[in-house]
PDB file of N, CA and C in Angstrom:
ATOM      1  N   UNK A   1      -8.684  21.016  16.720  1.00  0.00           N
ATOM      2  CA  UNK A   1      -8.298  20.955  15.326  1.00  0.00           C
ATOM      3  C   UNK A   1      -8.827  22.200  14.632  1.00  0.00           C
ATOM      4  N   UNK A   2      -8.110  23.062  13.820  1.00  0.00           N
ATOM      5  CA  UNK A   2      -8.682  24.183  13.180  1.00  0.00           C
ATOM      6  C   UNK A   2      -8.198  23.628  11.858  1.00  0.00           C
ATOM      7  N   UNK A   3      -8.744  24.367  10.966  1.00  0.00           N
ATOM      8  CA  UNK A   3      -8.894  24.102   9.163  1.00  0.00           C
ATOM      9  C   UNK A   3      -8.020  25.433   8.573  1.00  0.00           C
ATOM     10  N   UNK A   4      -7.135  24.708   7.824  1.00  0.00           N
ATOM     11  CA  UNK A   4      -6.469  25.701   6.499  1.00  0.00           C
ATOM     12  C   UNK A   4      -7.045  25.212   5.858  1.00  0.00           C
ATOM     13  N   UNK A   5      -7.361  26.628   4.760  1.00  0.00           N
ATOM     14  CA  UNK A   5      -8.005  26.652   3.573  1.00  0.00           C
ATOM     15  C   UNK A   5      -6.307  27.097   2.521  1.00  0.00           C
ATOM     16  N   UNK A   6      -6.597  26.070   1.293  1.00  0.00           N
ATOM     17  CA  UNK A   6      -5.942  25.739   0.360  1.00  0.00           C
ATOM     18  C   UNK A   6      -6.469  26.470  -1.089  1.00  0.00           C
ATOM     19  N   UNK A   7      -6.071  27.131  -1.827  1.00  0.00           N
ATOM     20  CA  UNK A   7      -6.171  27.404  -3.028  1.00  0.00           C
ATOM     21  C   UNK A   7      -4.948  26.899  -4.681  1.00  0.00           C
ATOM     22  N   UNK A   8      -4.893  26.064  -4.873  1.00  0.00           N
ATOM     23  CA  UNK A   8      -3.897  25.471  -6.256  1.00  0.00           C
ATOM     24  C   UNK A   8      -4.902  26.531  -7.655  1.00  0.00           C
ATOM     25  N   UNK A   9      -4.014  27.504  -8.359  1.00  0.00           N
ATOM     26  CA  UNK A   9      -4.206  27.634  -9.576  1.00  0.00           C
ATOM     27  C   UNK A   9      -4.064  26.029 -10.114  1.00  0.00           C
ATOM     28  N   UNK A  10      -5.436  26.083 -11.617  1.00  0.00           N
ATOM     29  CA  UNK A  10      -4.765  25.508 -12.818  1.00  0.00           C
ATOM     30  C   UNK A  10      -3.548  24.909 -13.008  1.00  0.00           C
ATOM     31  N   UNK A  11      -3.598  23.543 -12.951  1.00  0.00           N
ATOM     32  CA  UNK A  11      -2.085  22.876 -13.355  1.00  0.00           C
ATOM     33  C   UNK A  11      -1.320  23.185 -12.667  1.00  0.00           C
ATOM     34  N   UNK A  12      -1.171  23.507 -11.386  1.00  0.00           N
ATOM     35  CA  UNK A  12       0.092  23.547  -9.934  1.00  0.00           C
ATOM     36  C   UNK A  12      -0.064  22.607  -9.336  1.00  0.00           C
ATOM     37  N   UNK A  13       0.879  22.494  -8.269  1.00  0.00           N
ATOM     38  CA  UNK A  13       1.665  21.603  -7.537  1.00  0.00           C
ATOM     39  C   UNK A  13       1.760  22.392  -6.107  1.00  0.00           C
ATOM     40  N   UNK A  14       1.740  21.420  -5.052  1.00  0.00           N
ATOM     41  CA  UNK A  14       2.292  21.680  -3.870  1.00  0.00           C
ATOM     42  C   UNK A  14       3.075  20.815  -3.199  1.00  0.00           C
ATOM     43  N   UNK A  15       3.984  20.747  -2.692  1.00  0.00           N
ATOM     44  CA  UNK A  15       4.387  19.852  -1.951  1.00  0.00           C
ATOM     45  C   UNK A  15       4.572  19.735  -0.384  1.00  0.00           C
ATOM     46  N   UNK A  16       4.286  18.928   0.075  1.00  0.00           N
ATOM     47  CA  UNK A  16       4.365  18.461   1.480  1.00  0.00           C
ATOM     48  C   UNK A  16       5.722  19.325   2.314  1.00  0.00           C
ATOM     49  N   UNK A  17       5.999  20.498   3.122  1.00  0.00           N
ATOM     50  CA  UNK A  17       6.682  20.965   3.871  1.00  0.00           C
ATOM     51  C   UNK A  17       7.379  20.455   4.681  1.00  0.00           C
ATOM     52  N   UNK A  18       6.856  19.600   5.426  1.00  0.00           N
ATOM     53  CA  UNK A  18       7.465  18.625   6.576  1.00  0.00           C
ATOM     54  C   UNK A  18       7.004  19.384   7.570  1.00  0.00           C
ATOM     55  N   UNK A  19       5.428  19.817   7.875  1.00  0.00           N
ATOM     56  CA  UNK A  19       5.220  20.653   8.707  1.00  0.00           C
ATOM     57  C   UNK A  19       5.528  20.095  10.015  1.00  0.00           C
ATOM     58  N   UNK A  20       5.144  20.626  11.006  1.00  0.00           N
ATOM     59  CA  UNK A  20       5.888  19.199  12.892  1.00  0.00           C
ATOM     60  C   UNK A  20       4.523  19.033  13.220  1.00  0.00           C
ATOM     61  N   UNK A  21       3.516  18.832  12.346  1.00  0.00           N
ATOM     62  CA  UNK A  21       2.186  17.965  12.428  1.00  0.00           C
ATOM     63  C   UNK A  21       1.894  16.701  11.785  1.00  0.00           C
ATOM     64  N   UNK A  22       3.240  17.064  10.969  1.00  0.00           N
ATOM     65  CA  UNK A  22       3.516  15.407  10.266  1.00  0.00           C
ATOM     66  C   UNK A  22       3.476  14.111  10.681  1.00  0.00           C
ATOM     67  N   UNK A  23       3.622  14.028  12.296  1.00  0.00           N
ATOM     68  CA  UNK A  23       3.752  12.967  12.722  1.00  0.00           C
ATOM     69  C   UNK A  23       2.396  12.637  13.004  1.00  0.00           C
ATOM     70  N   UNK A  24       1.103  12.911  12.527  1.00  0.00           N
ATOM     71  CA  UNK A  24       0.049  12.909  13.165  1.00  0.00           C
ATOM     72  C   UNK A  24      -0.778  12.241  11.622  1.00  0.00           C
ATOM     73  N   UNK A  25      -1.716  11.600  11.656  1.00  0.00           N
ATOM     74  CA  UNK A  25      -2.878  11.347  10.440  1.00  0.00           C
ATOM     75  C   UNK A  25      -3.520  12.808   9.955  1.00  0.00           C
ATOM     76  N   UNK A  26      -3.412  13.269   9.086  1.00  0.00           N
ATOM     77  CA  UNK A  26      -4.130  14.417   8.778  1.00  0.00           C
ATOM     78  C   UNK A  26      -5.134  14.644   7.699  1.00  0.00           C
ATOM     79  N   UNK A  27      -6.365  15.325   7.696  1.00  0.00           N
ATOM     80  CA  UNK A  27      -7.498  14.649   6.527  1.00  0.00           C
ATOM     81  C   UNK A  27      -7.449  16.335   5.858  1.00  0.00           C
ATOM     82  N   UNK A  28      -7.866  16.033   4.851  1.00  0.00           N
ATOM     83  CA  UNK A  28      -8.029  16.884   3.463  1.00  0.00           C
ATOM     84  C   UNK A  28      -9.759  16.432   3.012  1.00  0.00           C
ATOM     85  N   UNK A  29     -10.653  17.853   2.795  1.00  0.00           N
ATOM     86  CA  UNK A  29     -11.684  17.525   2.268  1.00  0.00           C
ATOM     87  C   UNK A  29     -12.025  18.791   0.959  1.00  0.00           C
ATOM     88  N   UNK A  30     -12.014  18.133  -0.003  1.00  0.00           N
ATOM     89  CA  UNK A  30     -12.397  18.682  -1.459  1.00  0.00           C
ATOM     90  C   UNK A  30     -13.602  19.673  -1.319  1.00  0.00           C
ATOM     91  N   UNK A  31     -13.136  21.296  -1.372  1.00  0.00           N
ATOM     92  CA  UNK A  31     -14.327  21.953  -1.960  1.00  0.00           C
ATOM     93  C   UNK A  31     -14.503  22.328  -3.142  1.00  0.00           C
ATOM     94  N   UNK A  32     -13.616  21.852  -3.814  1.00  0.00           N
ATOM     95  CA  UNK A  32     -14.132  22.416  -5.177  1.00  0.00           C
ATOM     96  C   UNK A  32     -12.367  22.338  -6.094  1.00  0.00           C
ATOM     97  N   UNK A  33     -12.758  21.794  -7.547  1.00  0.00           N
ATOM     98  CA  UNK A  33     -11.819  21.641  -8.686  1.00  0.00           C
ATOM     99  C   UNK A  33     -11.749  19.712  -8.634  1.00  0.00           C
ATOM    100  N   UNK A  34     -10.691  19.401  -9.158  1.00  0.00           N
ATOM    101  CA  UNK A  34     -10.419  18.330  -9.907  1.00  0.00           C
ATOM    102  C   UNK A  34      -8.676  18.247  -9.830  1.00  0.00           C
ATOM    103  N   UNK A  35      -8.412  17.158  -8.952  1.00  0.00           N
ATOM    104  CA  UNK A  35      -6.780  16.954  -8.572  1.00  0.00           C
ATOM    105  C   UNK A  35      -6.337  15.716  -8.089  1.00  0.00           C
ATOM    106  N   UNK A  36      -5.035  15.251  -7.619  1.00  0.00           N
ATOM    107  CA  UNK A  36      -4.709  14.775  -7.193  1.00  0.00           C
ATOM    108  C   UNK A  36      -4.122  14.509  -6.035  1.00  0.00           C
ATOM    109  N   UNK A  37      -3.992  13.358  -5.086  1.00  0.00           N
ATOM    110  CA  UNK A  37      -2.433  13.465  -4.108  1.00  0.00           C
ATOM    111  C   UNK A  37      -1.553  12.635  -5.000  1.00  0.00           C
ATOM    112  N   UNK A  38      -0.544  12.884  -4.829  1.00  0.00           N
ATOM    113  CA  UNK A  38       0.824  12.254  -4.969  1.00  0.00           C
ATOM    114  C   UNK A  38       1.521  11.596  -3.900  1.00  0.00           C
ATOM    115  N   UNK A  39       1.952  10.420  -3.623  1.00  0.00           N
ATOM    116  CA  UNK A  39       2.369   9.740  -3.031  1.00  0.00           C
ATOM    117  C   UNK A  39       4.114   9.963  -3.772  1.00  0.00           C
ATOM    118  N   UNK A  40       5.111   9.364  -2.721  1.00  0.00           N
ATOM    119  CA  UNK A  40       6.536   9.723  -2.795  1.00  0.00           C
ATOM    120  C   UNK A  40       6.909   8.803  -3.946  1.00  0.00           C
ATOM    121  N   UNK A  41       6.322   7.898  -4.088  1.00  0.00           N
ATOM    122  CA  UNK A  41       6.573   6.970  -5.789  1.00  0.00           C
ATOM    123  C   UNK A  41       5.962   7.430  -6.654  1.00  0.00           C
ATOM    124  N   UNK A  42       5.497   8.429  -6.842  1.00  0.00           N
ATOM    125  CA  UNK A  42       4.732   9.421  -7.915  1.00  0.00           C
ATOM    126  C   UNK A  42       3.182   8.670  -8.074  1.00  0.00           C
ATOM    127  N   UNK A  43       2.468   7.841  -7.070  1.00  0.00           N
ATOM    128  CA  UNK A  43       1.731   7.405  -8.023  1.00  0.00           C
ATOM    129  C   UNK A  43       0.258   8.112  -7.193  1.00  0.00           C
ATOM    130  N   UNK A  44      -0.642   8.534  -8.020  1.00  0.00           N
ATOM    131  CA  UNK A  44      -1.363   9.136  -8.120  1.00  0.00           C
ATOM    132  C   UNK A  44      -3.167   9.137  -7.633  1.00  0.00           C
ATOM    133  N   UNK A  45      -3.318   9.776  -6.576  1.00  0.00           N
ATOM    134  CA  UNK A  45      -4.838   9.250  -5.969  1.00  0.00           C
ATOM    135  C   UNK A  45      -5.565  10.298  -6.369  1.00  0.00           C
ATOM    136  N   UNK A  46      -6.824   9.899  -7.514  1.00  0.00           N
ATOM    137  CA  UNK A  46      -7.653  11.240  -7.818  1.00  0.00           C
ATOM    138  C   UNK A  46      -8.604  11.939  -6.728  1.00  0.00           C
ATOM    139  N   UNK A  47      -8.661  12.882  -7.081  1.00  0.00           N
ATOM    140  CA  UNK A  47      -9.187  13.815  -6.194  1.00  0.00           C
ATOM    141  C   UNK A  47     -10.516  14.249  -6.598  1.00  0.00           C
ATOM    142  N   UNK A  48     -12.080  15.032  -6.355  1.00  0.00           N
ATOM    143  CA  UNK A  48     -12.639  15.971  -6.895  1.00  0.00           C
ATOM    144  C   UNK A  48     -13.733  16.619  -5.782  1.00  0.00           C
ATOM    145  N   UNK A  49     -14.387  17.375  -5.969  1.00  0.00           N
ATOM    146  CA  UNK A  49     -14.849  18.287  -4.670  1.00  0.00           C
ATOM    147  C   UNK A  49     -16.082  16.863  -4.543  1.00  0.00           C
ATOM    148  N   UNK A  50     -15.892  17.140  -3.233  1.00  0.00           N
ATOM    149  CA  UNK A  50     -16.793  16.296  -2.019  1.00  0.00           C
ATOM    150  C   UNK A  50     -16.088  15.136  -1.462  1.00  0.00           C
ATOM    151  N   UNK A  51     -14.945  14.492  -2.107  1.00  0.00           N
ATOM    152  CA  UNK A  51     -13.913  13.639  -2.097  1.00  0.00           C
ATOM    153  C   UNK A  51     -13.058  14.246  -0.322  1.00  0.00           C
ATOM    154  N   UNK A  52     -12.831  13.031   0.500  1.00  0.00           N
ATOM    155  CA  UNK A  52     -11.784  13.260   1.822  1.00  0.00           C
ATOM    156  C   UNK A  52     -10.330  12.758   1.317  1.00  0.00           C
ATOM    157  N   UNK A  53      -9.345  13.040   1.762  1.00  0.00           N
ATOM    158  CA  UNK A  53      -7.737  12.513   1.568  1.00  0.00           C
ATOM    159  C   UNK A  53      -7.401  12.227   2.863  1.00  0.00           C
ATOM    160  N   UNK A  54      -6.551  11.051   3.457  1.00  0.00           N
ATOM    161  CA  UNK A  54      -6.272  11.160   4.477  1.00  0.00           C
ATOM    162  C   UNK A  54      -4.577  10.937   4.255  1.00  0.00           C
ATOM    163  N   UNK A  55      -4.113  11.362   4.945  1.00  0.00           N
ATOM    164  CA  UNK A  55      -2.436  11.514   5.008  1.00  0.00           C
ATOM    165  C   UNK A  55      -1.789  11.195   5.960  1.00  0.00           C
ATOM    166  N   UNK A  56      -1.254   9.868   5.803  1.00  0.00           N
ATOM    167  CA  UNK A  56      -0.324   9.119   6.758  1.00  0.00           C
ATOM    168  C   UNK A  56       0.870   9.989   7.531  1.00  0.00           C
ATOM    169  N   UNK A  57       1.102   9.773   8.933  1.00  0.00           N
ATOM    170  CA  UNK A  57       2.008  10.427   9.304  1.00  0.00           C
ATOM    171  C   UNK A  57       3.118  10.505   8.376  1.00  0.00           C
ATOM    172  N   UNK A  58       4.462  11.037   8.469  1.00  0.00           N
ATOM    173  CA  UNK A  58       5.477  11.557   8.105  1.00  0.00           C
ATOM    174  C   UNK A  58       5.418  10.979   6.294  1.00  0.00           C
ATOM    175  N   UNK A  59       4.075  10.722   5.643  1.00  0.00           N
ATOM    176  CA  UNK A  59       4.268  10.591   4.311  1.00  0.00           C
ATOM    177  C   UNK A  59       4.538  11.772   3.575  1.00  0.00           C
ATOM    178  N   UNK A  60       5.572  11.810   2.912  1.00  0.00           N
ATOM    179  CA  UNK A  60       5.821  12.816   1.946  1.00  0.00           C
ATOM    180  C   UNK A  60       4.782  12.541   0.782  1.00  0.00           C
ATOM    181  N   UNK A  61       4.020  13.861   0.347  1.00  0.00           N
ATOM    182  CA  UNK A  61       3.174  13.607  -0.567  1.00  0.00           C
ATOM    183  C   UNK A  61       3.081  15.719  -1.338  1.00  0.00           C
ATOM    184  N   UNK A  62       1.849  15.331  -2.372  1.00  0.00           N
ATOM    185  CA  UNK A  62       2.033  16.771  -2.877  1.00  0.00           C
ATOM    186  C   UNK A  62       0.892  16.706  -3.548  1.00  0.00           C
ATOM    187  N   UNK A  63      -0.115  17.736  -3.413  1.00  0.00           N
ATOM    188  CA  UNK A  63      -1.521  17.963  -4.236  1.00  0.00           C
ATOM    189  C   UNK A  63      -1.188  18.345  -5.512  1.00  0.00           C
ATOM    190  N   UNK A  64      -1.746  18.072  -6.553  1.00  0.00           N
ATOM    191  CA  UNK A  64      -1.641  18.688  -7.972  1.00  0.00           C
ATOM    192  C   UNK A  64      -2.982  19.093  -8.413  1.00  0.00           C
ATOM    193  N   UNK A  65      -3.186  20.306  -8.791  1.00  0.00           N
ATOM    194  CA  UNK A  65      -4.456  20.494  -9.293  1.00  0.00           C
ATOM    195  C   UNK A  65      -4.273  19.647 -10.762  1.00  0.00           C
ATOM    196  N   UNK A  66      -5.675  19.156 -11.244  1.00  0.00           N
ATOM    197  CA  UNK A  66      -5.471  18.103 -12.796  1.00  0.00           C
ATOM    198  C   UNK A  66      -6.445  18.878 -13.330  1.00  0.00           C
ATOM    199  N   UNK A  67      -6.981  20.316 -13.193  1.00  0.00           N
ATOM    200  CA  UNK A  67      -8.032  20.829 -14.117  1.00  0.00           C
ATOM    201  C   UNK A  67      -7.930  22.275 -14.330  1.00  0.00           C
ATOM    202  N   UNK A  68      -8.901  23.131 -14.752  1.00  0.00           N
ATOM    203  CA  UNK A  68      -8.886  24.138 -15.341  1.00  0.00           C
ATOM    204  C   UNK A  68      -8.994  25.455 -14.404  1.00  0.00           C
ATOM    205  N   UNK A  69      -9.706  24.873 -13.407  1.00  0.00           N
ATOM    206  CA  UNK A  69     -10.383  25.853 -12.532  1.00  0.00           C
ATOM    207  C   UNK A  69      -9.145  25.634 -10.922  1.00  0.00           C
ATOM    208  N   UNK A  70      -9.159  26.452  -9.851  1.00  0.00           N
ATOM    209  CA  UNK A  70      -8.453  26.269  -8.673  1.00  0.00           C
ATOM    210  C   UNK A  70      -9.161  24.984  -7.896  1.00  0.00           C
ATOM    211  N   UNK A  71      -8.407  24.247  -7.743  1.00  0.00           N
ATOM    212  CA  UNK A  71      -8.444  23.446  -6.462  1.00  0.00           C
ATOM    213  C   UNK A  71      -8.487  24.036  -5.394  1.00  0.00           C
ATOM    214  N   UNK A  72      -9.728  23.952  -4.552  1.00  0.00           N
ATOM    215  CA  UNK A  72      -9.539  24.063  -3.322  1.00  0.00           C
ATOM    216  C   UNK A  72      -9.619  23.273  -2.425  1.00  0.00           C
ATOM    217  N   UNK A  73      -9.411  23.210  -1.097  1.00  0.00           N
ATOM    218  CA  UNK A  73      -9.514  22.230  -0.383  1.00  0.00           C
ATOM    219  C   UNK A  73      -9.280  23.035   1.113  1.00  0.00           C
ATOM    220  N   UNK A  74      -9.780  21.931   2.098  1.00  0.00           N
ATOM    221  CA  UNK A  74      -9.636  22.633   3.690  1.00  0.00           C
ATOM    222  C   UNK A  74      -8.849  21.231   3.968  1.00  0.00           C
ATOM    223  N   UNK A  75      -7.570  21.620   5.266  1.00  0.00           N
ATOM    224  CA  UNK A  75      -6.919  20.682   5.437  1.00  0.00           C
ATOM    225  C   UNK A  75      -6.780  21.014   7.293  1.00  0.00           C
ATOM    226  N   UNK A  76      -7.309  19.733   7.694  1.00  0.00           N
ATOM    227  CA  UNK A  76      -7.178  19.615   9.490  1.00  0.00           C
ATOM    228  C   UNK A  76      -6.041  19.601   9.958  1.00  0.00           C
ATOM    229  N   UNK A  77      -5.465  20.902  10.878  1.00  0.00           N
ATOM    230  CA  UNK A  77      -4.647  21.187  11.518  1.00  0.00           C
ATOM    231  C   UNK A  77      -4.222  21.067  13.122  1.00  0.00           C
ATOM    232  N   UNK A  78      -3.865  20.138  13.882  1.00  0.00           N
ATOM    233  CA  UNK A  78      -3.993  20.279  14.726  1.00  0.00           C
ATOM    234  C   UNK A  78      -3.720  21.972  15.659  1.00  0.00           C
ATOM    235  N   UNK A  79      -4.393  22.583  16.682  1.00  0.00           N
ATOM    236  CA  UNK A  79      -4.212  24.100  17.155  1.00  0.00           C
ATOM    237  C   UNK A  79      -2.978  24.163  17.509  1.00  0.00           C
ATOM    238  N   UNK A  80      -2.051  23.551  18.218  1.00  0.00           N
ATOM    239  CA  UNK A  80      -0.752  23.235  18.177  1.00  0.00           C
ATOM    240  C   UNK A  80       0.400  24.131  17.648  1.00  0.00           C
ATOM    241  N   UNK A  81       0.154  23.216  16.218  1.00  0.00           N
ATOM    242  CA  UNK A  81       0.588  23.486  15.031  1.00  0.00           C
ATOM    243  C   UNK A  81       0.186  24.815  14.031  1.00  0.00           C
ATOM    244  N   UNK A  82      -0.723  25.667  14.387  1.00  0.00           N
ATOM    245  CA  UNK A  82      -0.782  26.936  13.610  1.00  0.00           C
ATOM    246  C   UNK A  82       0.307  27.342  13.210  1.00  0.00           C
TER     247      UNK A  82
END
């Protein structure tokens, strides 16, 4: 498993790609800002640094930063999948 590192400006959005690691559980761990995941019914799991996310296979979902400063975050990749 290797780690992407994530950067969201202030008030952005990302959304879920459909990377072909999708089919796999994948975890998200908060280094720093104040955000959300989004689930495909819009509804909303808060986020903030030290906080884990875990992400169901093939769930469509999308980070939103909810604060002032960048969201960052590191997200587990299987080596595979680079």
């Amino acid at each position: 498993m290797n780690e992407q590192y994530w950067e969201k400006e202030s008030q952005s959005s990302k959304k879920s790609l459909g990377k072909p690691w999708e089919f796999i559980v994948h975890m998200n761990y908060i280094i720093e800002g104040i955000g959300c995941l989004v689930n495909e019914e819009g509804e909303e799991q808060p986020l903030k640094a030290g906080d884990f996310a875990l992400v169901d296979p093939s769930e469509k979902h999308q980070y939103r930063n909810k604060g002032d400063k960048p969201l960052k975050l590191i997200c587990g990749v299987p080596k595979e999948f680079e």
